[in-house]
C-alpha atoms as a PDB file:
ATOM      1  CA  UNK A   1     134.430 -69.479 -47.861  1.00  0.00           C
ATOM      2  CA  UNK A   2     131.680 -67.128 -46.149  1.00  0.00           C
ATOM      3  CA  UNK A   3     129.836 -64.694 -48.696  1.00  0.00           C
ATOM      4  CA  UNK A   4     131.276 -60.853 -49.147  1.00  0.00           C
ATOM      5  CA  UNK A   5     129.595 -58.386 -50.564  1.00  0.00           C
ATOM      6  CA  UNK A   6     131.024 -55.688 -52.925  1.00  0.00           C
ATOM      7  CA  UNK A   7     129.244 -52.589 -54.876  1.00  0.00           C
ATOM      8  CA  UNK A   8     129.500 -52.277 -58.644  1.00  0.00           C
ATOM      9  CA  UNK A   9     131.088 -48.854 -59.348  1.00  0.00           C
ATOM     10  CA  UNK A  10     129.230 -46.125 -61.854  1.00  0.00           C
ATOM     11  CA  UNK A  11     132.237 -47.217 -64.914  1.00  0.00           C
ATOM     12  CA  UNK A  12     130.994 -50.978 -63.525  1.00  0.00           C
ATOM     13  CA  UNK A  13     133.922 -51.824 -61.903  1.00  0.00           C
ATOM     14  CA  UNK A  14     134.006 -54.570 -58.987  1.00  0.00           C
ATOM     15  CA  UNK A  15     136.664 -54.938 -56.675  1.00  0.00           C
ATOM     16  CA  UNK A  16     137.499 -58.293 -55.619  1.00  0.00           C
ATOM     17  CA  UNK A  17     137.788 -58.437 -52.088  1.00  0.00           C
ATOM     18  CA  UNK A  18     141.376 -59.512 -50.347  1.00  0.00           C
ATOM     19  CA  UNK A  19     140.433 -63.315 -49.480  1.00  0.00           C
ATOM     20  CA  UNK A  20     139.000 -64.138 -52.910  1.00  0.00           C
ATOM     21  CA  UNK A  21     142.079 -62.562 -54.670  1.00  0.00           C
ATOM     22  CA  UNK A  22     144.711 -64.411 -52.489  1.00  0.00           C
ATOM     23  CA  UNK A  23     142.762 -67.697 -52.656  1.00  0.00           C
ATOM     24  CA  UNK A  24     142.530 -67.883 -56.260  1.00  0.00           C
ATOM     25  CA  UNK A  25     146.049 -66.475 -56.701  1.00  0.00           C
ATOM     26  CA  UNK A  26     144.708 -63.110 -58.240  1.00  0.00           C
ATOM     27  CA  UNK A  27     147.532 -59.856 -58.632  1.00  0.00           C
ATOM     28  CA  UNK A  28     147.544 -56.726 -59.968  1.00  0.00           C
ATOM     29  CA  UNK A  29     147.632 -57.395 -64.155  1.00  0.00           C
ATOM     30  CA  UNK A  30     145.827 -61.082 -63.378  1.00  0.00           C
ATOM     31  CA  UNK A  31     143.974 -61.466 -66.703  1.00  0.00           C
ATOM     32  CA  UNK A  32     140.729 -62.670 -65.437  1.00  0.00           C
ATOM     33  CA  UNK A  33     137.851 -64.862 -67.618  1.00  0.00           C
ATOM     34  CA  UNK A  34     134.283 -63.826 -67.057  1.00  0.00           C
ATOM     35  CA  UNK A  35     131.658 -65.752 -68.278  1.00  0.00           C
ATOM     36  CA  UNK A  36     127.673 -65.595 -67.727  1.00  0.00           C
ATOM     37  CA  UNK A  37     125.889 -69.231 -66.375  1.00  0.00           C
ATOM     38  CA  UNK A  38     122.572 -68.509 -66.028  1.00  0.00           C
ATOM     39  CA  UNK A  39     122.270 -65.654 -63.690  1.00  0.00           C
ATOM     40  CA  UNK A  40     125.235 -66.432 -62.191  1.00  0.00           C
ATOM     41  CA  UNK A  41     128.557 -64.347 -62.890  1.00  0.00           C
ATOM     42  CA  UNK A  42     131.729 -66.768 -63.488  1.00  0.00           C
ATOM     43  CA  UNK A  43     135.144 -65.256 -62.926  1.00  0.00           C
ATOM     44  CA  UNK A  44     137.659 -67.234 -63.253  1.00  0.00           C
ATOM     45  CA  UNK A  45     141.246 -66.095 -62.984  1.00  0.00           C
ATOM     46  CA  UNK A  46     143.981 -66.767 -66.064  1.00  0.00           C
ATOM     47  CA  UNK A  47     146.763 -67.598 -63.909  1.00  0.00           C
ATOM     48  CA  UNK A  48     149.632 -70.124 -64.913  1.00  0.00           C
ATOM     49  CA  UNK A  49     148.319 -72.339 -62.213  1.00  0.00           C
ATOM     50  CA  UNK A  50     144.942 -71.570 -63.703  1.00  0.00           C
ATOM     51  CA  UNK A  51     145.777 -72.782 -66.874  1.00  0.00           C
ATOM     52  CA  UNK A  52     147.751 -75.816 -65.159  1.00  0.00           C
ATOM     53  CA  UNK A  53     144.436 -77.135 -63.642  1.00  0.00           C
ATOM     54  CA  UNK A  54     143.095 -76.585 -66.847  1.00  0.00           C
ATOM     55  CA  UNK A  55     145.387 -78.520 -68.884  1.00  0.00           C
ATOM     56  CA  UNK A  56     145.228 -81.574 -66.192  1.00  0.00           C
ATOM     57  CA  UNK A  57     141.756 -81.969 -66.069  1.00  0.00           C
ATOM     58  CA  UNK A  58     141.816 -81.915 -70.260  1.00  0.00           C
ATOM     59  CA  UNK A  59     144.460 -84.291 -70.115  1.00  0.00           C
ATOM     60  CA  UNK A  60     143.289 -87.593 -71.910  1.00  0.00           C
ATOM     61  CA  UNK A  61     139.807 -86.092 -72.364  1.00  0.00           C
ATOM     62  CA  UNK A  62     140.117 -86.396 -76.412  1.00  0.00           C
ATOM     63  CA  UNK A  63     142.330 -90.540 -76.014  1.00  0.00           C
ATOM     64  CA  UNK A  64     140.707 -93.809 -77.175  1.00  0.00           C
ATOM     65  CA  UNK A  65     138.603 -94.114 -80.345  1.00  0.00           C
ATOM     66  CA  UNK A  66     139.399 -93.403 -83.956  1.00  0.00           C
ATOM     67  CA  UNK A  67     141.922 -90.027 -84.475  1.00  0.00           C
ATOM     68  CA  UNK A  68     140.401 -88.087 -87.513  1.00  0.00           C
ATOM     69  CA  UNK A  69     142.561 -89.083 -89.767  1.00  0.00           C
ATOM     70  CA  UNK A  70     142.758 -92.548 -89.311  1.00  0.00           C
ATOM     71  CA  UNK A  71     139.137 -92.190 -89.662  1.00  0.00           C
ATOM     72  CA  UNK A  72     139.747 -90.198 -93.247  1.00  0.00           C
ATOM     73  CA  UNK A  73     142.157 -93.146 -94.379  1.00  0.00           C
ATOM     74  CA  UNK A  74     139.517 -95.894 -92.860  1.00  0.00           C
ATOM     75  CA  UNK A  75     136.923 -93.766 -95.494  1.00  0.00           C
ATOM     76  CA  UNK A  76     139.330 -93.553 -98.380  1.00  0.00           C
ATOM     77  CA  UNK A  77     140.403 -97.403 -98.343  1.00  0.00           C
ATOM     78  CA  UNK A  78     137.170 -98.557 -97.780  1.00  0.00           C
ATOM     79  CA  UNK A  79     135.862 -96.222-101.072  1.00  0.00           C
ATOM     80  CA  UNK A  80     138.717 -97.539-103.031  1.00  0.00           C
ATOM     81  CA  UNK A  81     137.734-101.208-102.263  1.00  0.00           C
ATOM     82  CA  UNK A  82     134.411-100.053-103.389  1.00  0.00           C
ATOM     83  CA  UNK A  83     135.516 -99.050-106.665  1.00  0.00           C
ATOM     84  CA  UNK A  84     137.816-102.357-107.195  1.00  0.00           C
ATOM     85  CA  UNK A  85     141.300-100.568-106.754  1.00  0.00           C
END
């Protein structure tokens, strides 16, 4: 997508033009996350299909290795061996 400019109202308000709204799926009442990277300015809409794409690319991110717990009983078995129980 080409670069728009916009102006930064005196109450520092930003309108987002058309294109970047309808791309990303942006409506009046669109929560929207805004986050600071540098000196770059990240908005990132809260959408359901936001949160979607979210939850897929999270998806399996935490799977494999040891689950806390199992982990905690690993700890307490091996401390109770220890001690002769």
């Amino acid at each position: 997508m080409e670069q728009v400019f916009t102006t930064v109202s005196s109450k520092g308000q930003l309108v987002i033009p058309a294109a970047i709204r309808d791309a990303l799926g942006i409506k009046a009442g669109t929560r929207v996350a805004i986050s600071l990277d540098g000196a770059k300015v990240i908005l990132r809409p809260q959408t359901r299909d936001a949160a979607r794409q979210l939850i897929a690319k999270l998806r399996g991110s935490t799977a494999g290795g040891l689950s806390m717990s199992d982990a905690l009983i690993a700890e307490r078995r091996a401390e109770d061996a220890k001690a002769g129980w």
